[in-house]
Protein backbone atom coordinates (compact mmCIF):
# COMPACT_ATOMS: atom_id res chain seq x y z
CA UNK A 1 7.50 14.20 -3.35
CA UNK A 2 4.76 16.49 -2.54
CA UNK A 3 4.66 17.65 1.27
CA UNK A 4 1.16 16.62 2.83
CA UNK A 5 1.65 18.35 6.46
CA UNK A 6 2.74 21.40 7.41
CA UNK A 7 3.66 22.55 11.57
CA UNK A 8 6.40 22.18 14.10
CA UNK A 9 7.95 19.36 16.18
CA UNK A 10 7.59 20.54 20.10
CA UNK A 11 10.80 19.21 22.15
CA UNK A 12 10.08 20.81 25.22
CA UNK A 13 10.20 24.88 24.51
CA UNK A 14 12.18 24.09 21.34
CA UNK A 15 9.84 24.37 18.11
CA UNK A 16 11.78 22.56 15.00
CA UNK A 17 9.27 23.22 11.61
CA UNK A 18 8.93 20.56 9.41
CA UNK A 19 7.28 19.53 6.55
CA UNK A 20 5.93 15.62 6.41
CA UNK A 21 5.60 12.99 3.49
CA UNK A 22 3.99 10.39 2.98
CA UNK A 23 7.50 7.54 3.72
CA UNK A 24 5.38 4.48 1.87
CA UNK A 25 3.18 3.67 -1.63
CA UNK A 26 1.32 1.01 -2.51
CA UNK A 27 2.40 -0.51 -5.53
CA UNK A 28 -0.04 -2.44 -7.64
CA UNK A 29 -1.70 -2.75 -11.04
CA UNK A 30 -4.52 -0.41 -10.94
CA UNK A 31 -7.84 -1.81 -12.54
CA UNK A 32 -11.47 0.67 -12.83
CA UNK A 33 -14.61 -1.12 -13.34
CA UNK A 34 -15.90 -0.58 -17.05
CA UNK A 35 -18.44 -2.39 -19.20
CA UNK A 36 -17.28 -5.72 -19.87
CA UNK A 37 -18.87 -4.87 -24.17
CA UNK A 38 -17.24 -0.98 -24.96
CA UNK A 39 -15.09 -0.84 -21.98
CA UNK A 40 -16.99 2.49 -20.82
CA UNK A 41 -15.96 3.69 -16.95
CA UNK A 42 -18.53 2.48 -14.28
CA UNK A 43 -19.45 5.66 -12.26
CA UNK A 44 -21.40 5.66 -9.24
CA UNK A 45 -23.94 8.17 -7.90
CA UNK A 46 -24.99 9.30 -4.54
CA UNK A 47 -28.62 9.17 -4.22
CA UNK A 48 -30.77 9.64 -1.15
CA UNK A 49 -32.61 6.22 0.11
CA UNK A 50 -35.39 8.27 0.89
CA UNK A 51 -36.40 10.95 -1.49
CA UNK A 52 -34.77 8.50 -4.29
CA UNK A 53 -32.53 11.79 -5.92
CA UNK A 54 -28.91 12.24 -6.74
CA UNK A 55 -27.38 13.90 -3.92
CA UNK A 56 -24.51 16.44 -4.82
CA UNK A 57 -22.00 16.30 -2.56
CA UNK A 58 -21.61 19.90 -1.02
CA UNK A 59 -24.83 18.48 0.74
CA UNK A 60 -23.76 15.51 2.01
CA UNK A 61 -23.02 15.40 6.07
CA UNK A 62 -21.28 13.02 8.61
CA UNK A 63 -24.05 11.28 10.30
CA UNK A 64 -24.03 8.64 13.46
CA UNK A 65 -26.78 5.86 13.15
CA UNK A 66 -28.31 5.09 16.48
CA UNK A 67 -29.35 1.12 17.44
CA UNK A 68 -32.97 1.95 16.99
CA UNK A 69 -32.56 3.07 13.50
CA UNK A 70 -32.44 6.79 14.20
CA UNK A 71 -29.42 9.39 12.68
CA UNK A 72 -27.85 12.19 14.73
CA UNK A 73 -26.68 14.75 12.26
CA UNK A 74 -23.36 16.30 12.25
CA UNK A 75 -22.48 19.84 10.96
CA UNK A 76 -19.22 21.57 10.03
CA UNK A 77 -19.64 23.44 12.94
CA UNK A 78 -19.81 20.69 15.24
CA UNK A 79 -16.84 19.08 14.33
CA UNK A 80 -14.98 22.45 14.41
CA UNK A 81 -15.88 22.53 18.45
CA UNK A 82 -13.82 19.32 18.98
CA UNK A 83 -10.47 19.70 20.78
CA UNK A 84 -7.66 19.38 18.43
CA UNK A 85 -4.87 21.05 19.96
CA UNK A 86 -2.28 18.90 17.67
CA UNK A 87 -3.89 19.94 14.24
CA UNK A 88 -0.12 21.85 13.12
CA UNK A 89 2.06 20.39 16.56
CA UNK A 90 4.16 17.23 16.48
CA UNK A 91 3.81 17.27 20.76
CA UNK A 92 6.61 15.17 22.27
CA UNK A 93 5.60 13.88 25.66
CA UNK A 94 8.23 11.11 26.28
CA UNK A 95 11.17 8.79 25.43
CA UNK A 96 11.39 5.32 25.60
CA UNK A 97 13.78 2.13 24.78
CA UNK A 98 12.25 1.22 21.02
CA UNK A 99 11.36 -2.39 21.78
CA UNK A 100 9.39 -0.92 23.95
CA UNK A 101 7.13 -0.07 21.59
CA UNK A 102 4.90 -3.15 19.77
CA UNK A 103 5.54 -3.06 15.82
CA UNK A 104 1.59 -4.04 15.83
CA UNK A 105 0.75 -0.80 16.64
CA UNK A 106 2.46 0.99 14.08
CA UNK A 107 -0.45 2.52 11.49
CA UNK A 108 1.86 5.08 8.96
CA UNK A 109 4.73 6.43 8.08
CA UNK A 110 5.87 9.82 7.32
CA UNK A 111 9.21 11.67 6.23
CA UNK A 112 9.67 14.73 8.29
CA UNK A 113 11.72 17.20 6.68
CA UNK A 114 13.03 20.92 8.18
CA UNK A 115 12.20 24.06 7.46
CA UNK A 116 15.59 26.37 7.00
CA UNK A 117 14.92 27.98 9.96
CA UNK A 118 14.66 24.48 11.85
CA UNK A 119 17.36 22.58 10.37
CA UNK A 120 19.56 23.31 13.22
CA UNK A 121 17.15 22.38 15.77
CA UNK A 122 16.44 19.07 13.59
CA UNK A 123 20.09 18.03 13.49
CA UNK A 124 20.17 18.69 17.19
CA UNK A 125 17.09 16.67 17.67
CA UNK A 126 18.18 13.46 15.49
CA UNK A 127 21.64 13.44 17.17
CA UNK A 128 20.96 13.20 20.16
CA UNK A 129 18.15 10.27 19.55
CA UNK A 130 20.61 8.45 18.06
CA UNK A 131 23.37 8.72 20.93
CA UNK A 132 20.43 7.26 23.33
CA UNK A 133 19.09 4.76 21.67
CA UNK A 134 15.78 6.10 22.27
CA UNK A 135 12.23 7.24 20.13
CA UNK A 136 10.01 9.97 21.09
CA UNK A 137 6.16 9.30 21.94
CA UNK A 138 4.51 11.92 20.54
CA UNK A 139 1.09 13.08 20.06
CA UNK A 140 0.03 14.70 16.35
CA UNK A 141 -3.52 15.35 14.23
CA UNK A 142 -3.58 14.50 10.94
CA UNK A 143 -6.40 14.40 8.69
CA UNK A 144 -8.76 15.79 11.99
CA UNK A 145 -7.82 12.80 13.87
CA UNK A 146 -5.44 13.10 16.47
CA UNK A 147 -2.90 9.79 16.49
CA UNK A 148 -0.19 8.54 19.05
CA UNK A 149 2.99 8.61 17.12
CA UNK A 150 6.68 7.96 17.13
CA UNK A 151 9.49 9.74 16.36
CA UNK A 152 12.17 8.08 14.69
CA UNK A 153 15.56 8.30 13.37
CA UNK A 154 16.29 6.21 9.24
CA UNK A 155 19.08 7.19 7.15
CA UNK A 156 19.57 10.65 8.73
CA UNK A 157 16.04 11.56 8.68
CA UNK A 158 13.33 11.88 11.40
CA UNK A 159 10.93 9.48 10.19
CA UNK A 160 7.15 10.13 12.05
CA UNK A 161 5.06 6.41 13.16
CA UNK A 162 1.08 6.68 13.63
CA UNK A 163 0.24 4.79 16.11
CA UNK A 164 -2.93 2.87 16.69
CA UNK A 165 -4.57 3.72 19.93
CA UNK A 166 -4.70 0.49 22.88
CA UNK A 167 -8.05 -0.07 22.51
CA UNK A 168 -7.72 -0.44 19.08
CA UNK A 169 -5.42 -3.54 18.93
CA UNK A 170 -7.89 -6.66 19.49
CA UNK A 171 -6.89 -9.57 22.13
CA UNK A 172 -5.37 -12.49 21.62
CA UNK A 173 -8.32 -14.59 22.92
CA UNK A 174 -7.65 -18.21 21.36
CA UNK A 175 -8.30 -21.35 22.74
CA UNK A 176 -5.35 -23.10 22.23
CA UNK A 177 -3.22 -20.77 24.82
CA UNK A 178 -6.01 -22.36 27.55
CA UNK A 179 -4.66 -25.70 26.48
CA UNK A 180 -1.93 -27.88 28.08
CA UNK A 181 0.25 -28.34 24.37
CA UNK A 182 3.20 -30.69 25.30
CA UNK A 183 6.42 -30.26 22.96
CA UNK A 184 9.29 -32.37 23.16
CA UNK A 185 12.53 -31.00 24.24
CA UNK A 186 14.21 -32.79 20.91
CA UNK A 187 12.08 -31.56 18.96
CA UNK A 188 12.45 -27.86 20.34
CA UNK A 189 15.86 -28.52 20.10
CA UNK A 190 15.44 -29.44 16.08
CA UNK A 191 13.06 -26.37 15.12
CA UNK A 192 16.19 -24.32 16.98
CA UNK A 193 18.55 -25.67 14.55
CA UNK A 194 16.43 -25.41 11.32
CA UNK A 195 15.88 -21.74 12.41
CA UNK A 196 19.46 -21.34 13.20
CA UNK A 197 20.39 -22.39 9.90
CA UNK A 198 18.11 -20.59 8.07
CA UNK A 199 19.09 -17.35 9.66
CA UNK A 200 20.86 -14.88 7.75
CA UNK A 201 21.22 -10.85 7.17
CA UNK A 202 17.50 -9.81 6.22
CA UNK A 203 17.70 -7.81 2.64
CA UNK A 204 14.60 -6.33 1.11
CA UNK A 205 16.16 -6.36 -2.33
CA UNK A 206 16.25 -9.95 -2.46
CA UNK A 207 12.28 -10.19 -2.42
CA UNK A 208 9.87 -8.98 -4.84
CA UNK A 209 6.58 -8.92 -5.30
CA UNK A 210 5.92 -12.07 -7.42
CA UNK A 211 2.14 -11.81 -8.04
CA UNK A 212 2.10 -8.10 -9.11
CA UNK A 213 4.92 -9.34 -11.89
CA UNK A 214 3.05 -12.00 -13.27
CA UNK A 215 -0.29 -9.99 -13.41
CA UNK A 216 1.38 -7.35 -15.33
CA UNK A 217 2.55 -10.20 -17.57
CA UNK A 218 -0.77 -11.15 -18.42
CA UNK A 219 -1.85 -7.23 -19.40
CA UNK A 220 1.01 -7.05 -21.37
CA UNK A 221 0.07 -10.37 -23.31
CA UNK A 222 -3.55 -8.40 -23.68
CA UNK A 223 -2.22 -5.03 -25.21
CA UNK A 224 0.24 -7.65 -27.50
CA UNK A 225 -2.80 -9.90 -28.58
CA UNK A 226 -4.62 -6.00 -29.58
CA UNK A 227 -7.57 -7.37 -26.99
CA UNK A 228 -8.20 -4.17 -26.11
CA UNK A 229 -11.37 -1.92 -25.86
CA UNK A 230 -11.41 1.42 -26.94
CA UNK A 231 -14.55 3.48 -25.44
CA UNK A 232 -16.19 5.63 -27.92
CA UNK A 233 -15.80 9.01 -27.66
CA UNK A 234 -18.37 10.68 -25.82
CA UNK A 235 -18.85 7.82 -23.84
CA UNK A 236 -16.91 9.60 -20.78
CA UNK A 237 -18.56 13.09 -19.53
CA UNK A 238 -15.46 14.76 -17.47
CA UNK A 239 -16.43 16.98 -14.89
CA UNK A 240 -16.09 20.56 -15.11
CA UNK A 241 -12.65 22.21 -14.03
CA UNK A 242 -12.57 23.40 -10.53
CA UNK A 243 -10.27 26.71 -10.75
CA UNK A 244 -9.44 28.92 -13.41
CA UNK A 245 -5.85 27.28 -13.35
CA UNK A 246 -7.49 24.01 -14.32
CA UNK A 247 -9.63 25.71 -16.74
CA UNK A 248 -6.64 27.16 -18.48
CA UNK A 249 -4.37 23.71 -18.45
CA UNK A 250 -7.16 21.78 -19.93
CA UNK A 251 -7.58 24.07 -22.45
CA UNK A 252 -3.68 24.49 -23.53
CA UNK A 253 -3.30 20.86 -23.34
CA UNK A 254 -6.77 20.27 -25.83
CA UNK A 255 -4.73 23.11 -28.02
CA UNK A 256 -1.89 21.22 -28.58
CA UNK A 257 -4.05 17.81 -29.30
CA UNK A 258 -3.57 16.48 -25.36
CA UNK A 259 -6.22 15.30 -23.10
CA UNK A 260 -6.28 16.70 -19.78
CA UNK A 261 -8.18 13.98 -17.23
CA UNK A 262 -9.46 15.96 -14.55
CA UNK A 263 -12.00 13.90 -13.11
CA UNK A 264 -9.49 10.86 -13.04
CA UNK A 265 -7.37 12.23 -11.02
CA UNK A 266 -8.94 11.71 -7.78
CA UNK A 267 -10.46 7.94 -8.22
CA UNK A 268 -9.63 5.56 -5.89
CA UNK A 269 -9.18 1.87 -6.67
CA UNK A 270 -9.09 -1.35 -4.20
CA UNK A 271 -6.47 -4.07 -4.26
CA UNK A 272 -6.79 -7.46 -2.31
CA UNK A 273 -4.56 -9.58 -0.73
CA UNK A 274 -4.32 -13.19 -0.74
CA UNK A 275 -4.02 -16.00 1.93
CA UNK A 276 -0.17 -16.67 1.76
CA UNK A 277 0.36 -20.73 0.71
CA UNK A 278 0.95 -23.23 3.34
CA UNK A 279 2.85 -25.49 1.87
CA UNK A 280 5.81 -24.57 2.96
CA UNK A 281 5.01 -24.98 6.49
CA UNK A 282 3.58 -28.59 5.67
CA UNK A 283 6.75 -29.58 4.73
CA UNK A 284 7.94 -32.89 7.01
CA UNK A 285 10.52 -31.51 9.43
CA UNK A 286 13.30 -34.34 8.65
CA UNK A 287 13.47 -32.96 4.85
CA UNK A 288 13.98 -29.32 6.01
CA UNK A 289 16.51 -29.82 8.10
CA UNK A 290 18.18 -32.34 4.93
CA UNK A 291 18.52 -29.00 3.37
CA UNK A 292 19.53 -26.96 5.96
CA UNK A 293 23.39 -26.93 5.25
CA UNK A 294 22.83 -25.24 1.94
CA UNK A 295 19.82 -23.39 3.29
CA UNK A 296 22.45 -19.80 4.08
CA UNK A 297 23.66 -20.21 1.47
CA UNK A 298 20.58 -19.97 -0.84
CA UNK A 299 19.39 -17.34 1.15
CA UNK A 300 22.44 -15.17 1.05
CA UNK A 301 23.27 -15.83 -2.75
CA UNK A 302 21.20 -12.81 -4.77
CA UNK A 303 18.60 -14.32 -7.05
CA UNK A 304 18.88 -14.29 -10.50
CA UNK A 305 16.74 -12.87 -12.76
CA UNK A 306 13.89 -15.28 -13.61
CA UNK A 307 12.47 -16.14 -16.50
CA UNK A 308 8.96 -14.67 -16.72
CA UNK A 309 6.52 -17.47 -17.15
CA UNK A 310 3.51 -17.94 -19.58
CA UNK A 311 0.56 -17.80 -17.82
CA UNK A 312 -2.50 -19.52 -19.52
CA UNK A 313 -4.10 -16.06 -20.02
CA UNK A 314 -1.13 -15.13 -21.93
CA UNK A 315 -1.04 -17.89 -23.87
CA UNK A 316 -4.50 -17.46 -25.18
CA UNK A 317 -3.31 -13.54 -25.40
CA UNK A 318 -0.32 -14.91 -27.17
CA UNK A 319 -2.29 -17.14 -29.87
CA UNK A 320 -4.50 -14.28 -31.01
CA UNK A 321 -1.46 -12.49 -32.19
CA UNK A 322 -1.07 -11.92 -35.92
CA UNK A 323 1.43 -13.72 -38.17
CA UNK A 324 3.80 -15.39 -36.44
CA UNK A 325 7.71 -15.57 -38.09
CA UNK A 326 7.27 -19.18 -38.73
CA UNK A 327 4.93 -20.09 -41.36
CA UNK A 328 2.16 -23.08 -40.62
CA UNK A 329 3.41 -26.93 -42.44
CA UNK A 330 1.38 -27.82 -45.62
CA UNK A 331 -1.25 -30.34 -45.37
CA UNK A 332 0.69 -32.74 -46.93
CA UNK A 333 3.53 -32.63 -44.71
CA UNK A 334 1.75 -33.34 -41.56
CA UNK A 335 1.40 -37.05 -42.36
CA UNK A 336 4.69 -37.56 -43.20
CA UNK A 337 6.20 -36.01 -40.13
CA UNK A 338 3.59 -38.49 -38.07
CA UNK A 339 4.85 -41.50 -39.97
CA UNK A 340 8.44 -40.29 -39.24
């Protein structure tokens, strides 16, 4: 892992240096936009709405749009006047019991890692955090934005929580909590059953991430069916190297018959999540709870691998493959196996 923050933890006059990193990644199947005929890359351009030119980006500025249409320009300079007293300090200003802190405001994690010369201080630090029970509320500015955070101890390491500010987490303002709902005390009595006997030991490991497998199924049954677009060359113009280092890589790596992607290195692409299914939840209580003596049990017992199933884009991927093993039936012995 590469480090992404560099400064000190504050605990009172004791300074502990750390370095952070980033604790989480998003896994999923990256896809760029190309042209659905050559598969050429989509790029996009900045262009000015008014003068109707390409834009390059060391002119480009931060600017606040007012209600009447009107846009307050912000400089480097300007931003560099804001207060940001936190930019290399992890500032602890409390402790606190950790339910007392709402899981909906967590925002980020972060590994924090010490310095040689901190790693005393550190081990000092996480002991005694773990002996009370407690997290530290801490203050800390990353990426020019300062953040409420938490300090927390996992697996022997100080693990560092963004916070979302108050004002940030919206209110619950439904109309059903107005309402006078009536429930049944048998029926609260049989949703604490189901729930008791559907409670086990949580383990990540047992869950994976079923939708991510089955799309990377159905690429795999494209490269297998060779449905696969192969831009021209040319058809990509890489941007120039940034540093003499870059320079220098690109050109060892074009030496020895490599391509070196420079410009592809810093694209971003967007996933999207789905609405999880319901109908689970539609389920009629009375043949839950039929299950519910076997229902630990299931959930303790690891899963077996599953089968991977054929999607119907991999079957059409699958029947564009070349020459299968088995040879296709004469003419002739079609009727006969018909009659049979």
């Amino acid at each position: 892992m590469r480090s992404m923050w560099k400064g000190a933890v504050s605990f009172g006059l004791v300074m502990i240096p750390v370095k952070l990193y980033a604790a989480t990644e998003q896994k999923d199947i990256a896809f760029r936009q190309v042209h659905r005929e050559d598969g050429g890359r989509i790029r996009f351009r900045r262009f000015c709405s008014i003068e109707d030119i390409e834009v390059p980006y060391e002119d480009i500025a931060k600017g606040y749009e007012l209600p009447g249409g009107e846009v307050v320009v912000l400089t480097e300079e300007d931003m560099a006047d804001l207060p940001l007293p936190t930019t290399r300090n992890i500032e602890v200003v409390q402790f606190c019991p950790a339910e007392q802190v709402d899981p909906i405001m967590f925002n980020r994690s972060y590994y924090a890692e010490p310095e040689t010369a901190g790693a005393r201080a550190y081990v000092l630090l996480r002991d005694a955090m773990e002996q009370s029970g407690k997290v530290a509320i801490a203050k800390v500015a990353l990426r020019q934005r300062e953040s409420l955070a938490v300090l927390r101890v996992r697996e022997g390491v100080l693990v560092l929580e963004t916070l979302l500010w108050p004002d940030e987490v919206r209110e619950t303002e439904f109309p059903f909590l107005d309402d006078d709902i009536e429930v049944r005390p048998q029926e609260l009595r049989m949703a604490g059953s189901l729930i008791d006997s559907m409670t086990v030991d949580f383990d990540p490991d047992e869950y994976h991430d079923d939708y991510r497998e089955a799309l990377q199924e159905v690429v795999n049954a494209k490269i297998e069916g060779r449905e696969i677009l192969q831009p021209e060359p040319g058809a990509e113009v890489a941007s120039q190297p940034s540093s003499l280092a870059d320079a220098l890589r690109a050109s060892l790596a074009a030496a020895k018959g490599g391509k070196l992607s420079i410009a592809g290195a810093s694209d971003e692409h967007a996933g999207g999540e789905e609405d999880e299914s319901e109908e689970e939840a539609e389920q009629p209580t009375r043949r839950r709870a039929a299950k519910s003596g076997t229902a630990s049990k299931t959930a303790a017992k690891p899963k077996a691998a599953a089968k991977p199933k054929t999607t119907g884009a991999s079957k059409t991927a699958a029947r564009s493959k070349p020459a299968a093993k088995e040879p296709e039936p004469e003419p002739a012995a079609r009727p006969r196996k018909r009659a049979g």
